[in-house]
N, C-alpha and C. Protein backbone atom coordinates (compact mmCIF):
# COMPACT_ATOMS: atom_id res chain seq x y z
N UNK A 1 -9.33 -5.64 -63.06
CA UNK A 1 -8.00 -6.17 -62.84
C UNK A 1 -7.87 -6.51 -61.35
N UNK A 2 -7.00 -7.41 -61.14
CA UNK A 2 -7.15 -7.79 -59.76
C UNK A 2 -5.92 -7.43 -58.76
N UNK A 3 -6.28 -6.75 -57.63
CA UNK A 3 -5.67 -5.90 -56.92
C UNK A 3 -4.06 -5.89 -56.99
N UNK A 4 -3.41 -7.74 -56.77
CA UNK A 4 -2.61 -8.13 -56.98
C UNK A 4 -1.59 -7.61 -58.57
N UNK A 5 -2.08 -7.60 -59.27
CA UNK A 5 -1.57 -7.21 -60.92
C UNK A 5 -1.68 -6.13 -60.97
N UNK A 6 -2.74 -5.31 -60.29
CA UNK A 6 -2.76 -3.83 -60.92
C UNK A 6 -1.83 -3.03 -59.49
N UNK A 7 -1.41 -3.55 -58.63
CA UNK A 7 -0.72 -3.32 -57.66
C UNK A 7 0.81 -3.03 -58.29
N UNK A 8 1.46 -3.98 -58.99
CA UNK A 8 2.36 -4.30 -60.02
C UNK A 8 2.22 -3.58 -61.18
N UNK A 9 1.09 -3.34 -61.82
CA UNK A 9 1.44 -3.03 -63.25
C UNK A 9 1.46 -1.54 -63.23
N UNK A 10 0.89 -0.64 -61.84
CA UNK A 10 0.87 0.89 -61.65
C UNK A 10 1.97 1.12 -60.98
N UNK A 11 2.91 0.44 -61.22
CA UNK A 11 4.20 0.45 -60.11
C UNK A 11 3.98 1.01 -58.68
N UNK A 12 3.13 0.07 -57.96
CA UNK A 12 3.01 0.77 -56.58
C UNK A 12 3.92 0.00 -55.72
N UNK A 13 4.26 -1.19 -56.12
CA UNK A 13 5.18 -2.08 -55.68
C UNK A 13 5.96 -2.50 -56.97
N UNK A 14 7.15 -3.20 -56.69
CA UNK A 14 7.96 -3.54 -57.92
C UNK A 14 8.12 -4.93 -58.08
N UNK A 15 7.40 -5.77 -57.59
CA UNK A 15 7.24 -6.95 -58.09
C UNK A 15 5.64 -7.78 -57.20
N UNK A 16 5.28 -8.36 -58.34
CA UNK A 16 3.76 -8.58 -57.96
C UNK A 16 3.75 -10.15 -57.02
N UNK A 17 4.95 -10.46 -56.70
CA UNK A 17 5.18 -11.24 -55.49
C UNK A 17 5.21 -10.59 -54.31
N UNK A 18 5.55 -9.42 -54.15
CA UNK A 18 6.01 -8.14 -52.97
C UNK A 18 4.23 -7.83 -52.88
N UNK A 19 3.39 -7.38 -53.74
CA UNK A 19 1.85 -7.36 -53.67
C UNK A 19 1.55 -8.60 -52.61
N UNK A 20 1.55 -9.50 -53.57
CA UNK A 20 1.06 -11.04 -52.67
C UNK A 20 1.42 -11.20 -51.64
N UNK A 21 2.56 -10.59 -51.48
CA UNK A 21 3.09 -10.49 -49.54
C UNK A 21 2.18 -9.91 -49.02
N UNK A 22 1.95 -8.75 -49.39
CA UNK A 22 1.40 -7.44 -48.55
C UNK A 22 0.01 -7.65 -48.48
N UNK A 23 -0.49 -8.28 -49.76
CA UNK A 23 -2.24 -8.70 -49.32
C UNK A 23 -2.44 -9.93 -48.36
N UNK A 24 -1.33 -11.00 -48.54
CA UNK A 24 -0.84 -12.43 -47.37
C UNK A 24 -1.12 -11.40 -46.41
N UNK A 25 -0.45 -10.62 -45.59
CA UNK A 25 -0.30 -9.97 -44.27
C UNK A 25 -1.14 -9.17 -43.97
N UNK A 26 -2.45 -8.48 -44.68
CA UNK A 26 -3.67 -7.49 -44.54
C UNK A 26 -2.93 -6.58 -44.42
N UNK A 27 -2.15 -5.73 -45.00
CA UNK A 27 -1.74 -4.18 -44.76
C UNK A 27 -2.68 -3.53 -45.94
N UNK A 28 -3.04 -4.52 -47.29
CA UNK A 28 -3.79 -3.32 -47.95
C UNK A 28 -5.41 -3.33 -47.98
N UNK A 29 -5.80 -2.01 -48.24
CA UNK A 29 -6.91 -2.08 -47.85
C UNK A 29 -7.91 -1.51 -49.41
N UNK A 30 -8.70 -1.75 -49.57
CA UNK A 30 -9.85 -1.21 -50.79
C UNK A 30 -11.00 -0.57 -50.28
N UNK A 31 -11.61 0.77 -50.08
CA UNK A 31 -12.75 1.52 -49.50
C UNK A 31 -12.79 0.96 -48.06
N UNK A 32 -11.85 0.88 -47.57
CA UNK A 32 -11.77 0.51 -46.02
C UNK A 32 -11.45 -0.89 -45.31
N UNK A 33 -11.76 -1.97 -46.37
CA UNK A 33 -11.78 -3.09 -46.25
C UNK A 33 -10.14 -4.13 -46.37
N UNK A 34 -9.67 -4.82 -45.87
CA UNK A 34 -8.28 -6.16 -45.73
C UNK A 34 -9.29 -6.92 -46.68
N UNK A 35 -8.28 -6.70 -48.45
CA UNK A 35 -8.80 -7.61 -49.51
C UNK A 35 -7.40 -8.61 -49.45
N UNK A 36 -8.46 -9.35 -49.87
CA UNK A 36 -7.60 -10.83 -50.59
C UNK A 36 -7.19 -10.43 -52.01
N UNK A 37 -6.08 -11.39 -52.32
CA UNK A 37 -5.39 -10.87 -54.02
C UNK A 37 -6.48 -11.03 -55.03
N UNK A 38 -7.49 -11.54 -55.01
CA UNK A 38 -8.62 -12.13 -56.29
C UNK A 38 -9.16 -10.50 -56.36
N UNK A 39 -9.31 -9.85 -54.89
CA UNK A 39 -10.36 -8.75 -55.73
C UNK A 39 -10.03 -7.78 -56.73
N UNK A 40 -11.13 -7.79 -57.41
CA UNK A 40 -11.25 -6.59 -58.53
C UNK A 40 -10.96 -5.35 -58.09
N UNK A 41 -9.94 -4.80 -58.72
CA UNK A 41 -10.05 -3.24 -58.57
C UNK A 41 -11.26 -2.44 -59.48
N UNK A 42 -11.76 -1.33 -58.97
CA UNK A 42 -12.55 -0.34 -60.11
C UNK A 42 -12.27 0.82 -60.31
N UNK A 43 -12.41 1.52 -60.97
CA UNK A 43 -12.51 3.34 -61.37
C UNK A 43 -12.87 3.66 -59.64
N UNK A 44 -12.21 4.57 -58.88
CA UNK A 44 -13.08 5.25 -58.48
C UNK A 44 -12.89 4.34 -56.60
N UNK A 45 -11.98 3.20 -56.60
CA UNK A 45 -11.73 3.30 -55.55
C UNK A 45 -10.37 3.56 -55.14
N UNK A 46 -10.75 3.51 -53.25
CA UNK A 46 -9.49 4.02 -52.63
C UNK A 46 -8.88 2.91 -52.08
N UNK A 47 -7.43 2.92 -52.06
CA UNK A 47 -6.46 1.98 -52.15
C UNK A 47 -5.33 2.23 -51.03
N UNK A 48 -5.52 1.47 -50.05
CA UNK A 48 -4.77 2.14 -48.95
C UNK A 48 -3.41 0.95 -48.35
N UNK A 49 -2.49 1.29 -48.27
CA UNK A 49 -1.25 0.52 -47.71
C UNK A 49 -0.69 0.62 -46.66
N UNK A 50 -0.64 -0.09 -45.71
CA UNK A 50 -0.41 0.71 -43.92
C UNK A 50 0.56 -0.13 -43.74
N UNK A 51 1.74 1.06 -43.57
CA UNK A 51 3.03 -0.11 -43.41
C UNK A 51 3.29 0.55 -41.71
N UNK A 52 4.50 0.01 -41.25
CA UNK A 52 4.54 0.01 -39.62
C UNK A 52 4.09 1.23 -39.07
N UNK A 53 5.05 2.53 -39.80
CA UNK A 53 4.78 3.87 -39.08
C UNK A 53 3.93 4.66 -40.24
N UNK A 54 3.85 4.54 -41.38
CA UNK A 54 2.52 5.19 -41.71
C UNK A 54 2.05 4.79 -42.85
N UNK A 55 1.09 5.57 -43.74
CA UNK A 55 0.37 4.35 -44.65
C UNK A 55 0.17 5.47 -46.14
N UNK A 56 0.06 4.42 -47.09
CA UNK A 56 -0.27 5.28 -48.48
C UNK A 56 -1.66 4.92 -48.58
N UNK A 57 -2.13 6.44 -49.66
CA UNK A 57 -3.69 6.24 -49.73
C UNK A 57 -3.46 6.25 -51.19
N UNK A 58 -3.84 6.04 -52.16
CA UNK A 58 -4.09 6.39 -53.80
C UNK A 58 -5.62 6.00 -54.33
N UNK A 59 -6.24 6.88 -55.18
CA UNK A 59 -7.51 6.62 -55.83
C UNK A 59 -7.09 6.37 -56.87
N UNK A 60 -7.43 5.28 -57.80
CA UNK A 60 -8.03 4.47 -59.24
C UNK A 60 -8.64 5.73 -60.06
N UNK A 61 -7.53 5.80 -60.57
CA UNK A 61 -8.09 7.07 -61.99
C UNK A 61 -8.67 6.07 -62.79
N UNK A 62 -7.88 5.23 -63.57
CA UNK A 62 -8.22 4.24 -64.57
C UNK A 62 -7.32 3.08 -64.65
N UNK A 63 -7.93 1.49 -65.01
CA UNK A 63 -7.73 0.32 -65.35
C UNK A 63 -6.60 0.30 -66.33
N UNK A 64 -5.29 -0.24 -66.07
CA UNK A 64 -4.18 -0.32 -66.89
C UNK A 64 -4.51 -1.44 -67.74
N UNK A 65 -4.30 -1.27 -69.40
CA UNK A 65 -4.72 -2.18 -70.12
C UNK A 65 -3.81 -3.67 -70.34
N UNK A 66 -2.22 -2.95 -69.88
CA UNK A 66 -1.16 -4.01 -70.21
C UNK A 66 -1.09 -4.27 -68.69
N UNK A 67 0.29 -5.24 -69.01
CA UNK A 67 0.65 -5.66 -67.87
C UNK A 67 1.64 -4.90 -66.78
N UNK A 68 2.18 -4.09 -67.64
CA UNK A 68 2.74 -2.99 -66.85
C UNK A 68 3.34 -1.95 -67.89
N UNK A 69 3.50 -0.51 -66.88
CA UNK A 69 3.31 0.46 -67.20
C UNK A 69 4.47 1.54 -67.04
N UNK A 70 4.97 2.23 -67.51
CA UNK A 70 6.53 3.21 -67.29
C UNK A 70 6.39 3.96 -66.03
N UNK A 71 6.78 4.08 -64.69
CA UNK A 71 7.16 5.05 -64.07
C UNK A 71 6.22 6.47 -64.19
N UNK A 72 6.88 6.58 -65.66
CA UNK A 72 6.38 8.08 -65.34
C UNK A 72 5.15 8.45 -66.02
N UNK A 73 4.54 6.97 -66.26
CA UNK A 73 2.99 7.08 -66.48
C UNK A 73 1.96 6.88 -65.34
N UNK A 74 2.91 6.42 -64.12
CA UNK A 74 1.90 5.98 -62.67
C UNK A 74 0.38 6.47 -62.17
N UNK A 75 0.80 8.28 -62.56
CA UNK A 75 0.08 9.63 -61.89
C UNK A 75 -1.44 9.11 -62.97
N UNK A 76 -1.16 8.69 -64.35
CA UNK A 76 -2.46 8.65 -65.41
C UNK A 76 -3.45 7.59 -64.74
N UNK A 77 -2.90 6.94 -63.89
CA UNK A 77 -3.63 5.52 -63.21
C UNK A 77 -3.88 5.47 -61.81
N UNK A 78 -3.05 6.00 -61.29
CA UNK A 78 -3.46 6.64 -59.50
C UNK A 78 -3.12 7.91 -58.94
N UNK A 79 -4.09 8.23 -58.19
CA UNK A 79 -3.14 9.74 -57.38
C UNK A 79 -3.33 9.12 -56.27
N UNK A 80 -1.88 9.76 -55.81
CA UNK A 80 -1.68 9.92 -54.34
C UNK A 80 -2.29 10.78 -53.39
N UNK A 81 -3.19 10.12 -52.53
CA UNK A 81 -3.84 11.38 -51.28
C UNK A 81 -2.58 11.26 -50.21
């Protein structure tokens, strides 16, 4: 799934235009790296968001099958470091 959608569909942001901002501007990052919206997410990486004064980290439990997902299913698809 691509960073952009699964950004959106794990509710890490609430609209997958607000994603496309944030990958437009390099604040997010994948195993260390400023991805563009095309890349693939996988199992198993780290997902990092650096906003002015500090930043979120979350690891990829698992690939959301729909397009989006309830709130209080978030934790089954990422944890927060």
């Amino acid at each position: 799934m691509r960073i952009d959608k699964f950004l959106n569909a794990v509710n890490i942001t609430k609209r997958r235009a607000v994603a496309e901002d944030m990958l437009a501007h390099k604040v997010v990052f994948i195993n260390g790296l400023a991805v563009k919206k095309a890349k693939e997410v996988k199992v198993g990486d780290m997902i990092e968001i650096r906003y002015l004064e500090k930043s979120d980290k979350f690891k990829v439990l698992q690939i959301p099958l729909t397009k989006s997902t309830p709130k209080s299913k978030m934790l089954e698809f990422v944890e927060q470091i």
